[in-house]
C-alpha atoms as a PDB file:
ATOM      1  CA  UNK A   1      67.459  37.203 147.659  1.00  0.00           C
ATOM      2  CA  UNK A   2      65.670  38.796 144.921  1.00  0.00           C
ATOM      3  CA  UNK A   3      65.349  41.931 146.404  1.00  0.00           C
ATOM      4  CA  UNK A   4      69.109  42.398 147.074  1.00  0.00           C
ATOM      5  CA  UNK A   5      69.734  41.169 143.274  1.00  0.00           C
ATOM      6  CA  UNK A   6      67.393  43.845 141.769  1.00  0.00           C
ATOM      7  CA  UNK A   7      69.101  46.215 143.556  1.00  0.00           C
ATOM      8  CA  UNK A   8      72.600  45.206 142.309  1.00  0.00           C
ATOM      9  CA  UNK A   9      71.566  45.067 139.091  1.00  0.00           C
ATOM     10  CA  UNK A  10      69.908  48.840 139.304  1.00  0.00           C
ATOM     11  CA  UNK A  11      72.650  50.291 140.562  1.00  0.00           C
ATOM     12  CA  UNK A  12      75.017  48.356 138.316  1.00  0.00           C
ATOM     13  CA  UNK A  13      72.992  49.913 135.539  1.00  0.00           C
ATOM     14  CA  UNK A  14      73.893  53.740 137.654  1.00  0.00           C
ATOM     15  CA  UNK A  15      77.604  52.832 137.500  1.00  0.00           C
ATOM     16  CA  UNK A  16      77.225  52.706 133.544  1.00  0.00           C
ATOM     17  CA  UNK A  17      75.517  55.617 132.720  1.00  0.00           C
ATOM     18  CA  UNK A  18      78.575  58.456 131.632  1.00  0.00           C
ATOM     19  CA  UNK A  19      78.725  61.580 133.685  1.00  0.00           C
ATOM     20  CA  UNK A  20      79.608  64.440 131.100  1.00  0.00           C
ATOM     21  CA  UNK A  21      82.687  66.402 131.417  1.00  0.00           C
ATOM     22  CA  UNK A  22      81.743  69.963 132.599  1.00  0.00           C
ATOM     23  CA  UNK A  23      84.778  71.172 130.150  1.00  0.00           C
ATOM     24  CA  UNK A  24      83.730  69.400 127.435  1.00  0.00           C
ATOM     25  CA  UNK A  25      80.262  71.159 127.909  1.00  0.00           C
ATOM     26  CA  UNK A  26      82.252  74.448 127.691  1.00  0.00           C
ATOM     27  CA  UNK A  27      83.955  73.514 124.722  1.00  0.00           C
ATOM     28  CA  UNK A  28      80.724  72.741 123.120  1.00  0.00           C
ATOM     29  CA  UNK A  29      78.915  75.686 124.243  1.00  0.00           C
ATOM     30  CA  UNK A  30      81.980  78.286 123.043  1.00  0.00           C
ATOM     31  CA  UNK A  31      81.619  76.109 119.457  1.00  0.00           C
ATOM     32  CA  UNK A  32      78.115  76.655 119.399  1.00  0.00           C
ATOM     33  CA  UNK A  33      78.498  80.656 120.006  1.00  0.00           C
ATOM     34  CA  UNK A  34      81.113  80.745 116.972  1.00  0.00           C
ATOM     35  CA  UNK A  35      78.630  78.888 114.784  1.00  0.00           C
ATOM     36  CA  UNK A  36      76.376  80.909 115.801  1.00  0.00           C
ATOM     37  CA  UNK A  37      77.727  84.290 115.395  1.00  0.00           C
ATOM     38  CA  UNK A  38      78.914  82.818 111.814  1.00  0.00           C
ATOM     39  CA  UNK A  39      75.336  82.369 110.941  1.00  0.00           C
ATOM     40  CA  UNK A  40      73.830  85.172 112.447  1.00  0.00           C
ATOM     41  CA  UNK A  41      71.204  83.316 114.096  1.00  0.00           C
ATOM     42  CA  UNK A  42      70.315  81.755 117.352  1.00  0.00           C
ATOM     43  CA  UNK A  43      69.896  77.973 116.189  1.00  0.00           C
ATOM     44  CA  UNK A  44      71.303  74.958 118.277  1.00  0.00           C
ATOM     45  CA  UNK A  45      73.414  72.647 115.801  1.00  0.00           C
ATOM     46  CA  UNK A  46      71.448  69.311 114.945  1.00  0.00           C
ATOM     47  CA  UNK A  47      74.312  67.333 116.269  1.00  0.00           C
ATOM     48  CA  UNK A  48      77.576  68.624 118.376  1.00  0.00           C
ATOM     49  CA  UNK A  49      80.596  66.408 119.985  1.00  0.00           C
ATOM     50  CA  UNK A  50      83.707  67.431 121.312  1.00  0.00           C
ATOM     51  CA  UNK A  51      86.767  65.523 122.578  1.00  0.00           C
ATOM     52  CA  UNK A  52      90.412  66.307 123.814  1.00  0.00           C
ATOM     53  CA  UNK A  53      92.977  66.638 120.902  1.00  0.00           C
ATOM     54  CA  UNK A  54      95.875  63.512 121.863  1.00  0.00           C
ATOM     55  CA  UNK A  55      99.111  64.881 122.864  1.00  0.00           C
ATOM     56  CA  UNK A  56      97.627  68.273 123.095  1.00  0.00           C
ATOM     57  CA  UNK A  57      96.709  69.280 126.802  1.00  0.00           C
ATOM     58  CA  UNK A  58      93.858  71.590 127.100  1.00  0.00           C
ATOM     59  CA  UNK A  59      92.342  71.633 122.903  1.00  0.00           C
ATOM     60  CA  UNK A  60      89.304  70.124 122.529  1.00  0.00           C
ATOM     61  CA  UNK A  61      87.647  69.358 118.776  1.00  0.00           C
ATOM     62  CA  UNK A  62      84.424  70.287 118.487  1.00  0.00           C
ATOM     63  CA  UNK A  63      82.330  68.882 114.765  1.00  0.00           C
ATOM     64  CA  UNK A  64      79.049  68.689 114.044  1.00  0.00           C
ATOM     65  CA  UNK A  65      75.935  69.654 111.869  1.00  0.00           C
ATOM     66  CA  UNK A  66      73.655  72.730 112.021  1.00  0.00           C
ATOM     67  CA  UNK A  67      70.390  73.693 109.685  1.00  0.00           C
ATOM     68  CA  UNK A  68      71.474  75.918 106.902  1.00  0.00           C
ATOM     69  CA  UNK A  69      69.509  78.383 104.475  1.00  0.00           C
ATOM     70  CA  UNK A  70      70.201  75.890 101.569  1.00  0.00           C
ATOM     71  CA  UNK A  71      70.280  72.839 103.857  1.00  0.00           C
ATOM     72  CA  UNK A  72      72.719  71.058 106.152  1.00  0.00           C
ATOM     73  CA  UNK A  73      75.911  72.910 107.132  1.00  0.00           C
ATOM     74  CA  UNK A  74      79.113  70.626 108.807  1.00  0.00           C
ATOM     75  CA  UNK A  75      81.584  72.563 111.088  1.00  0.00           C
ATOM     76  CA  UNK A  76      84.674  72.384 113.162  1.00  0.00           C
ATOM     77  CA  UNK A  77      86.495  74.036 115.858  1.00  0.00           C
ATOM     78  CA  UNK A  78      89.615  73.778 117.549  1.00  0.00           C
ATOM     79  CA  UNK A  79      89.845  75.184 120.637  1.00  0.00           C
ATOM     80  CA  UNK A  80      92.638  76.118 123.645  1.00  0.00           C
ATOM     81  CA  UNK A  81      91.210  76.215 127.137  1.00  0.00           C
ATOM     82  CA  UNK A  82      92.959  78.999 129.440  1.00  0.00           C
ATOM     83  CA  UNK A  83      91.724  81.754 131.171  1.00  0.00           C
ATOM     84  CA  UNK A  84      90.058  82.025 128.458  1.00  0.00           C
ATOM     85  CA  UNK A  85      88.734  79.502 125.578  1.00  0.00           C
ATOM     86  CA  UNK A  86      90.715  80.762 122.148  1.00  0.00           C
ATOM     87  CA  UNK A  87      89.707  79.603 118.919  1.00  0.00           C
ATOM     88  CA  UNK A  88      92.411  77.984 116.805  1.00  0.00           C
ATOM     89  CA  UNK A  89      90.611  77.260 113.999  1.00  0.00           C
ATOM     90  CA  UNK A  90      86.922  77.333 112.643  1.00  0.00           C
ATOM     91  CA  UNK A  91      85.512  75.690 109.345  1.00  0.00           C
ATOM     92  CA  UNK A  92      81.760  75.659 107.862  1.00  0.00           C
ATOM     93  CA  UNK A  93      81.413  74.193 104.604  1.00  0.00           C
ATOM     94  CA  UNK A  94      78.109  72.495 102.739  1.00  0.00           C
ATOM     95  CA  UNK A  95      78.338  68.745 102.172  1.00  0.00           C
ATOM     96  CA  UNK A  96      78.696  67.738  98.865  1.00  0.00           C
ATOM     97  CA  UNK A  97      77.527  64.583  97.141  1.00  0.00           C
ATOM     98  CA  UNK A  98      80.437  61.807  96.196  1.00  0.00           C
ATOM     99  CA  UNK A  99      80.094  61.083  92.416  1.00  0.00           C
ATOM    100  CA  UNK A 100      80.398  57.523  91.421  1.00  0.00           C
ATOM    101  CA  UNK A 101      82.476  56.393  88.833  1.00  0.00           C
END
């Protein structure tokens, strides 16, 4: 009995884990060229997600945040999947500190 409940509850555990979307892993990796390229260096970003646009089939958002030469950099791309992945729209911009009142 104990047996057959450990291996229930390992393979429940296998059911869980997510299995990553091989075009959201070529969403990310055409992002991470264009940051890239922008910087003009060969750095992975610290932190990268993408997920479909709703209502939009085939764009995929793509944010995260890479090492900069004055410190952290956040970005943004918007991206079309086709024959080939077109960029829509790119943005890299410093964070800035909110100001309390």
């Amino acid at each position: 009995m104990i047996p057959s409940l450990l291996l229930t509850a390992s393979l429940l555990g296998l059911a869980e884990v997510p299995v990553p979307d091989p075009v959201a892993s070529q969403a990310v990796t055409v992002c991470q060229q264009f940051v890239q390229v922008r910087l003009g260096k060969m750095e992975l970003p610290d932190e990268i997600k993408a997920q479909p646009v709703a209502k939009r089939v085939g764009e995929w958002l793509n944010d995260g945040k890479i090492k900069g030469p004055e410190g952290p950099l956040l970005f943004a791309c918007l991206l079309r999947q086709g024959k080939h992945w077109e960029l829509l729209n790119f943005s890299l911009w410093a964070p800035q500190e909110i100001n309390s009142a």
